[in-house]
N, C-alpha and C. Protein backbone atom coordinates (compact mmCIF):
# COMPACT_ATOMS: atom_id res chain seq x y z
N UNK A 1 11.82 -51.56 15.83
CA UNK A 1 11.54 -50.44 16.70
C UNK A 1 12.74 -49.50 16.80
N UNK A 2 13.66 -49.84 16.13
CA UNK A 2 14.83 -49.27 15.95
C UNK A 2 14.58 -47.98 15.40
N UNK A 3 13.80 -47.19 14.44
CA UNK A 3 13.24 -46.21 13.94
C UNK A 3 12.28 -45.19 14.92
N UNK A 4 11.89 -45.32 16.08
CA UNK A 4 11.07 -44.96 17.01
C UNK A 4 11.34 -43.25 16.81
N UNK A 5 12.61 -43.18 17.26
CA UNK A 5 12.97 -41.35 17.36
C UNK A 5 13.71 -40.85 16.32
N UNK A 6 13.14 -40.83 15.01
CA UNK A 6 13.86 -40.79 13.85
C UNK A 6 12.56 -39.24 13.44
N UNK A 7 13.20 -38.47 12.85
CA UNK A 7 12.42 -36.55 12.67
C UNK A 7 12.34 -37.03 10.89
N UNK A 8 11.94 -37.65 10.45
CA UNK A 8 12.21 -37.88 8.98
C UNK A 8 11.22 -36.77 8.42
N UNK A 9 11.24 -37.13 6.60
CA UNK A 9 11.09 -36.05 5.97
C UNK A 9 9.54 -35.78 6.12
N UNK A 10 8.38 -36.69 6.35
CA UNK A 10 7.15 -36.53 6.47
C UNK A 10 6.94 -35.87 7.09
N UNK A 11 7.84 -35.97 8.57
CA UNK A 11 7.29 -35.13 10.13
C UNK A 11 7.46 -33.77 9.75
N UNK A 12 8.33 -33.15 9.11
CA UNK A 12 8.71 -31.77 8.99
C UNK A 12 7.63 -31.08 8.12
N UNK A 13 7.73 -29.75 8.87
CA UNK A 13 6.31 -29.05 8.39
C UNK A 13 7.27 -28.35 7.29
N UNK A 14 6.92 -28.06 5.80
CA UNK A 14 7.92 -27.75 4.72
C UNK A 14 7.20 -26.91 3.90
N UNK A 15 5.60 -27.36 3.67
CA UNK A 15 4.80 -26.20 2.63
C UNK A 15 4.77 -25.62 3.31
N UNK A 16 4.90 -24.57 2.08
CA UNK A 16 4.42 -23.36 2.26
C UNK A 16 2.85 -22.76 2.73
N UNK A 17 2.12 -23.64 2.06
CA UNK A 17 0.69 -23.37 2.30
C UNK A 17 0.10 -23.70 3.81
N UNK A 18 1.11 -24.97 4.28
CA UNK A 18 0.52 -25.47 5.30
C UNK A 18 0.77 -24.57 6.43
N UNK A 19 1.82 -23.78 6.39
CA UNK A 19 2.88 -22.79 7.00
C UNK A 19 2.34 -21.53 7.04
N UNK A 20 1.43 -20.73 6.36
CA UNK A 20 0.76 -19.79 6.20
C UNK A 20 -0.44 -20.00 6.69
N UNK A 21 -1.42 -21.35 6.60
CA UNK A 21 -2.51 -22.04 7.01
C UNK A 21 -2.19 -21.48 8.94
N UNK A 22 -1.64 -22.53 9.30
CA UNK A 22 -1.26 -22.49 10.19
C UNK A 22 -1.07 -21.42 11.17
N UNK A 23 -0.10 -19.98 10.40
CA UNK A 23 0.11 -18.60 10.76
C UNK A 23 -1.57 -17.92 11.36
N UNK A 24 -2.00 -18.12 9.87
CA UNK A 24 -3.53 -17.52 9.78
C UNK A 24 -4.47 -17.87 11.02
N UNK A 25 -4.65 -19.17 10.79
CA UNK A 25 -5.50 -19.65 10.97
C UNK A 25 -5.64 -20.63 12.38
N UNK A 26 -4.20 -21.11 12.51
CA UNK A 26 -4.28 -21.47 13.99
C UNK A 26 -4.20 -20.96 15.47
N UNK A 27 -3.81 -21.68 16.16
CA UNK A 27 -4.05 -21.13 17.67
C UNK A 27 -2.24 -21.29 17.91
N UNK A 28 -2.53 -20.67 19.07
CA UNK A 28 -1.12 -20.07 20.06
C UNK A 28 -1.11 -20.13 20.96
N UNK A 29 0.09 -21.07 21.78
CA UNK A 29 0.42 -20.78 23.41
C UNK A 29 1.83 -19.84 23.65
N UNK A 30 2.02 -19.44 24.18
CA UNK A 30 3.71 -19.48 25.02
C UNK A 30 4.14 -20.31 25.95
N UNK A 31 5.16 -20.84 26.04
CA UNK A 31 5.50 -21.56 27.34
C UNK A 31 7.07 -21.12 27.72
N UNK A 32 7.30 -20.44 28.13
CA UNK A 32 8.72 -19.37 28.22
C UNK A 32 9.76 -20.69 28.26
N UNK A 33 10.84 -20.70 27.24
CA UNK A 33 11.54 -19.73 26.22
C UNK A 33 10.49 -20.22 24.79
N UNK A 34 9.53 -20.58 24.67
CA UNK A 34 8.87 -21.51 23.55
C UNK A 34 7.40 -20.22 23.45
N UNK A 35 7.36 -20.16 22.02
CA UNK A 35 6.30 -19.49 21.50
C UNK A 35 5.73 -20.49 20.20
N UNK A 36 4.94 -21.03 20.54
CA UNK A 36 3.92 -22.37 20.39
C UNK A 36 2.84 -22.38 19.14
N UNK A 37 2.74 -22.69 18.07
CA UNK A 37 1.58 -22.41 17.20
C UNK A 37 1.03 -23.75 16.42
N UNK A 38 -0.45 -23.65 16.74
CA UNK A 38 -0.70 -25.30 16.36
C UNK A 38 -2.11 -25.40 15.59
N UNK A 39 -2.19 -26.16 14.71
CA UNK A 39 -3.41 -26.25 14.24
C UNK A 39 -3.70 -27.51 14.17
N UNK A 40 -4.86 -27.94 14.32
CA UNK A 40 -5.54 -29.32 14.52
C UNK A 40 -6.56 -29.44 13.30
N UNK A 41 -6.23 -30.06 12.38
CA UNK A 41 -7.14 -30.21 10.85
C UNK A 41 -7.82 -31.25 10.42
N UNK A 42 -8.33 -31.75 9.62
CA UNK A 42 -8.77 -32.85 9.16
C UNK A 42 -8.39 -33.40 7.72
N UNK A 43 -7.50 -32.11 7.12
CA UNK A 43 -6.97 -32.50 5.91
C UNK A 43 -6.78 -33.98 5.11
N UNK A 44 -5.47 -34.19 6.41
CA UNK A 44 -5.12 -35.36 5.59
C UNK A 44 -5.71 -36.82 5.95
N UNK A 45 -5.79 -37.36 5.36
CA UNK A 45 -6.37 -39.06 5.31
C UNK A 45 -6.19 -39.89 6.59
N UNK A 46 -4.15 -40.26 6.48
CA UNK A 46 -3.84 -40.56 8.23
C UNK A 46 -3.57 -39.60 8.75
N UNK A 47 -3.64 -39.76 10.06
CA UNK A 47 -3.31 -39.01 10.55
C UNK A 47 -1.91 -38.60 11.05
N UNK A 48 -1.44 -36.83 10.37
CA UNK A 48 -0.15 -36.93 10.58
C UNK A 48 0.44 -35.80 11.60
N UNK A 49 1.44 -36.31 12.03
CA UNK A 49 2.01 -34.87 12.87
C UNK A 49 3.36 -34.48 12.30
N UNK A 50 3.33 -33.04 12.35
CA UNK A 50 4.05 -32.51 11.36
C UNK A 50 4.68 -30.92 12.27
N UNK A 51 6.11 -30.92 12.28
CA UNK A 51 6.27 -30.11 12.87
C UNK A 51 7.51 -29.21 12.47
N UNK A 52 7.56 -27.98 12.88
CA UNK A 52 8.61 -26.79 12.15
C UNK A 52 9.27 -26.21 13.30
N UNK A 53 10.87 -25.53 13.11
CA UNK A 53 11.22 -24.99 14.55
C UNK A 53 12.43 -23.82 13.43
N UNK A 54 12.16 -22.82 14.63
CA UNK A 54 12.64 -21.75 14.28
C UNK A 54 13.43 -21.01 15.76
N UNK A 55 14.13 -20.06 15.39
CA UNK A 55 14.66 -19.35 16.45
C UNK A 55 15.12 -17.48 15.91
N UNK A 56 14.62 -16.65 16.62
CA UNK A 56 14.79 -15.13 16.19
C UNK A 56 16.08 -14.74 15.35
N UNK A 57 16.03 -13.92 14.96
CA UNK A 57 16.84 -13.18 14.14
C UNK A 57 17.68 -11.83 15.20
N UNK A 58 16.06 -12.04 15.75
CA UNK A 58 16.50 -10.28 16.29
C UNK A 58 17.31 -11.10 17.74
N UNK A 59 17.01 -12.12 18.39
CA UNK A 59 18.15 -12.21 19.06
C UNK A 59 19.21 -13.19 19.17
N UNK A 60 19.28 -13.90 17.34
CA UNK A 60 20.54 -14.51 17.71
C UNK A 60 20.87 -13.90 16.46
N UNK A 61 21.84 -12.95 16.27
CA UNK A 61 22.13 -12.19 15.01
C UNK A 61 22.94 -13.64 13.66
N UNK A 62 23.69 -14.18 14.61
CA UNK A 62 24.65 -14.52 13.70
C UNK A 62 24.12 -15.92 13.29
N UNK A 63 23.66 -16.77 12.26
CA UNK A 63 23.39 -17.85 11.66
C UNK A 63 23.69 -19.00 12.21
N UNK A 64 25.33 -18.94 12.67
CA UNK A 64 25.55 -20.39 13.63
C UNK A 64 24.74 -20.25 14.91
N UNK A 65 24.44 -19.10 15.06
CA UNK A 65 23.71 -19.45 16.67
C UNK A 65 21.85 -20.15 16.61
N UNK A 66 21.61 -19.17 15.60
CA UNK A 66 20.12 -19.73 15.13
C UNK A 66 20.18 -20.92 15.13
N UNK A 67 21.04 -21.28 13.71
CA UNK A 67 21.01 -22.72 13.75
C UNK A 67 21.44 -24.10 14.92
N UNK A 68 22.08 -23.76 15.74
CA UNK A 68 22.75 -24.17 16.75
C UNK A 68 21.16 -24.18 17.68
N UNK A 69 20.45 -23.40 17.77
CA UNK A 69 19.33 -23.23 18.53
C UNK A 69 18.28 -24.28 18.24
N UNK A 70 18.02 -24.43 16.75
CA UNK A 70 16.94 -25.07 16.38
C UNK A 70 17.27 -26.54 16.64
N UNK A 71 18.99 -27.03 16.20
CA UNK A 71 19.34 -28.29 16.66
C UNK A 71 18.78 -28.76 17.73
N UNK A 72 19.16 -28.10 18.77
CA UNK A 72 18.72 -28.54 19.89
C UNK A 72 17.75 -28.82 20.13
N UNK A 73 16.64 -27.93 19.88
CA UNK A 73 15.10 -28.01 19.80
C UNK A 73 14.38 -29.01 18.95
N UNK A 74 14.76 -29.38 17.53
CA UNK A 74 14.25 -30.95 17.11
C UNK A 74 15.42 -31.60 17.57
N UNK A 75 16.29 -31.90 18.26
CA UNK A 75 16.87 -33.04 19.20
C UNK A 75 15.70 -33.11 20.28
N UNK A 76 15.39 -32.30 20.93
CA UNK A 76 14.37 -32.12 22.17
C UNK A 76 13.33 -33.03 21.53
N UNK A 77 12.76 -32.61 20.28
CA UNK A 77 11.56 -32.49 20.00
C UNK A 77 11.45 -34.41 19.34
N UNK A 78 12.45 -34.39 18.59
CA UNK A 78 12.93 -35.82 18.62
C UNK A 78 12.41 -37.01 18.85
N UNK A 79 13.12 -36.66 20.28
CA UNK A 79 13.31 -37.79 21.75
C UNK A 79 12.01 -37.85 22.66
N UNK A 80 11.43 -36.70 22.50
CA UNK A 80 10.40 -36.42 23.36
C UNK A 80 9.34 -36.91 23.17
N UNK A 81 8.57 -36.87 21.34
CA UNK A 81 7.50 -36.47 20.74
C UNK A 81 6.63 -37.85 20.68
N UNK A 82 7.42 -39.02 21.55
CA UNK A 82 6.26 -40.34 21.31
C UNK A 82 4.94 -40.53 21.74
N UNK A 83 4.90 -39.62 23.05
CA UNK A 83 3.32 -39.66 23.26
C UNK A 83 2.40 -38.87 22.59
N UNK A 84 2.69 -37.71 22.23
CA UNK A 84 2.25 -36.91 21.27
C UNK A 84 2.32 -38.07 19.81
N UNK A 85 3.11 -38.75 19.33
CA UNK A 85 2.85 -39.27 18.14
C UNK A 85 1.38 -40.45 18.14
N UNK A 86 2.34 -40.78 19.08
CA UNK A 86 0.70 -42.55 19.21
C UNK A 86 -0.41 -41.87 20.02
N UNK A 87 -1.06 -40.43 20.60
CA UNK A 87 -1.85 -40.18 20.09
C UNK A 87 -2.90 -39.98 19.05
N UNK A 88 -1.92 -39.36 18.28
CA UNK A 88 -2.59 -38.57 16.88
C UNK A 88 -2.64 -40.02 16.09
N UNK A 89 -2.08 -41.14 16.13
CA UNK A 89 -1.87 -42.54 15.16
C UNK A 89 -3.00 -42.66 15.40
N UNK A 90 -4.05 -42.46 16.94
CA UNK A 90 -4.84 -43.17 17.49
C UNK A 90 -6.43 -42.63 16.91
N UNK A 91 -5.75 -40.72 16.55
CA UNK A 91 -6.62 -40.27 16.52
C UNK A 91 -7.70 -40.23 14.95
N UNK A 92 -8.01 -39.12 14.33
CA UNK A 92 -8.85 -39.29 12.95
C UNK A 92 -7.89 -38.03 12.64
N UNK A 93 -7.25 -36.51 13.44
CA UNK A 93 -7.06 -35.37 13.10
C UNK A 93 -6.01 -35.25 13.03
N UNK A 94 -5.05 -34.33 11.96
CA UNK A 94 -3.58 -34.14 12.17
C UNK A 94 -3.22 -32.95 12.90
N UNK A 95 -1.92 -32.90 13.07
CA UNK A 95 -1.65 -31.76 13.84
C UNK A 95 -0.44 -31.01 13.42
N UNK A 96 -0.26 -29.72 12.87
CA UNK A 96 0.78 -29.10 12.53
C UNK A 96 1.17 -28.10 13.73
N UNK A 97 2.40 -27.97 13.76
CA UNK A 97 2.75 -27.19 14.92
C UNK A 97 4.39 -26.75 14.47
N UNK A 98 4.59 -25.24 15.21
CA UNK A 98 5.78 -24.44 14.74
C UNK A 98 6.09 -23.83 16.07
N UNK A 99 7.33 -24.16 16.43
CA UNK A 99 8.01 -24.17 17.26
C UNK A 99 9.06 -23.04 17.38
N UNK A 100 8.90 -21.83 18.09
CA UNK A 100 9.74 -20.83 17.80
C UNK A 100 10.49 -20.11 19.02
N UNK A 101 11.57 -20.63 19.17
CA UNK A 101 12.84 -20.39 20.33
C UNK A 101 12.52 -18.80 20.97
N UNK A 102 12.00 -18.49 21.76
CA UNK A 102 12.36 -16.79 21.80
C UNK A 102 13.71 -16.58 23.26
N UNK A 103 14.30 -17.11 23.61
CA UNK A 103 14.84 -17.41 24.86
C UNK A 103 16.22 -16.40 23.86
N UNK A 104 16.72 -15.12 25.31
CA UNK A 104 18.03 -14.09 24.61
C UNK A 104 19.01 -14.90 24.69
N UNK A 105 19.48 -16.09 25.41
CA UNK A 105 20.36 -16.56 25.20
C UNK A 105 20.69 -18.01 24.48
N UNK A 106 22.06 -18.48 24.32
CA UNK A 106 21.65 -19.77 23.43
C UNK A 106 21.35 -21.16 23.94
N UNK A 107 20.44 -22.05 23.96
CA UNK A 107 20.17 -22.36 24.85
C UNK A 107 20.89 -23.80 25.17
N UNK A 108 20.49 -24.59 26.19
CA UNK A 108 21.57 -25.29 26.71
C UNK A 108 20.68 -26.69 26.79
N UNK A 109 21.07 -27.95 26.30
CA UNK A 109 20.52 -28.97 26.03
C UNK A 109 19.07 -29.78 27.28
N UNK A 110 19.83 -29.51 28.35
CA UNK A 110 19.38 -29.91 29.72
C UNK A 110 18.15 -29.60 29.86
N UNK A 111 18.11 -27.58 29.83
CA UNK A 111 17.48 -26.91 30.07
C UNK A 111 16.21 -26.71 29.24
N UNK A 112 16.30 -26.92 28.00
CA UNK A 112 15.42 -26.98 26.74
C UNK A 112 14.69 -28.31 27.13
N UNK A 113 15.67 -29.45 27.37
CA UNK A 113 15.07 -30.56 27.28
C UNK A 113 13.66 -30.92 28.79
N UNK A 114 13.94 -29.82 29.33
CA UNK A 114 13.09 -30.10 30.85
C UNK A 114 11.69 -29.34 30.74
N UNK A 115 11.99 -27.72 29.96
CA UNK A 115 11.08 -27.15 29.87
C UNK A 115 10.04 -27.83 28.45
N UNK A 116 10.80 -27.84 27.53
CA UNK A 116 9.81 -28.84 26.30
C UNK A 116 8.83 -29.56 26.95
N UNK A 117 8.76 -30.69 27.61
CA UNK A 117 7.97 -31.57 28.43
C UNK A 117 6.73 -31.06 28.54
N UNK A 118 7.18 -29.59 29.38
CA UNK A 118 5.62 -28.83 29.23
C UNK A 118 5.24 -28.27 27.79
N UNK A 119 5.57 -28.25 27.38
CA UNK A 119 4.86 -27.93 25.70
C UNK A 119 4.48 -29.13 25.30
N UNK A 120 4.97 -29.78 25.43
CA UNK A 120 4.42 -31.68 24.62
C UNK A 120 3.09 -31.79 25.86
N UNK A 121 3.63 -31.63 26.93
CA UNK A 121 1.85 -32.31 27.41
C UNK A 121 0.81 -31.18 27.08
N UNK A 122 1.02 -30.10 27.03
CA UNK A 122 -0.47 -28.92 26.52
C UNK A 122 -0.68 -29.15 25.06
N UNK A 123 0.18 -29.71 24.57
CA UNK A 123 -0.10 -29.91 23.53
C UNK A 123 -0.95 -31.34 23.31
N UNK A 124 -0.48 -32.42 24.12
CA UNK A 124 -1.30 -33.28 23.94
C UNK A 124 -2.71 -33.43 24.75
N UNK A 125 -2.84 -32.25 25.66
CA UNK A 125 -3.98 -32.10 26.45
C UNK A 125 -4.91 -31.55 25.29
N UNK A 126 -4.07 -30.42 24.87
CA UNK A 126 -5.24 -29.18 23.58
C UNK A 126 -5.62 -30.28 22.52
N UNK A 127 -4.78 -31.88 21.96
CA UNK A 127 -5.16 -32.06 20.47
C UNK A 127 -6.29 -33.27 21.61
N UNK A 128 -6.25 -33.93 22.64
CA UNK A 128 -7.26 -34.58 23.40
C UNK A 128 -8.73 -33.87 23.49
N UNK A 129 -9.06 -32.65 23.68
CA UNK A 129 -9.91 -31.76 23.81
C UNK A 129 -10.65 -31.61 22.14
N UNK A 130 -9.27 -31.50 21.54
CA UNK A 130 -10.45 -31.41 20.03
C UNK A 130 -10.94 -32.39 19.35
């Protein structure tokens, strides 16, 4: 059980296709500083959850800050994501979802980590519903 909060290479959303799928074709929340995009499919065989995180251009100009942003956010996303996972294990449907920072400043571990919570449970309320 030593592996429990491990972001390995499966979880990460990486195609391209699935990434455009997704854009197109899925649904959207906000949850302030978090702009939320998720699609619920039947694609794949098990069921997998698969997830992407991003942070603006237009307001963190400089590269270390972006990146510094997204850290935080799969650290959040990490630590957080077990009930959301042994759902979807439980379920037949996968779930892709893209995670995109819009918050002007950079954000601060605590603070990310309190508001996320509410994105993981609408999220596991919305993939319960479908």
């Amino acid at each position: 059980m030593a592996r429990q909060f491990t972001l390995g290479k499966t979880e990460r959303l990486k195609s391209r296709k699935k990434i455009e799928a997704l854009f197109s074709s899925g649904q959207r929340f906000t949850s302030v500083p978090f702009l939320v995009y998720y699609r619920i499919h039947n694609d794949a065989e098990p069921a997998a959850l698969q997830a992407g995180f991003s942070a603006s251009k237009k307001n963190f100009k400089r590269a270390v800050d972006r990146n510094r942003a997204k850290r935080i956010i799969r650290e959040v996303y990490r630590l957080q994501n077990t009930s959301l996972k042994n759902q979807i294990k439980d379920g037949m449907r996968s779930l892709d979802i893209f995670i995109i920072y819009t918050g002007k400043e950079l954000p601060v571990y605590t603070e990310v980590s309190e508001k996320f919570g509410q994105v993981l449970q609408k999220l596991t309320e919305l993939y319960g519903k479908a």
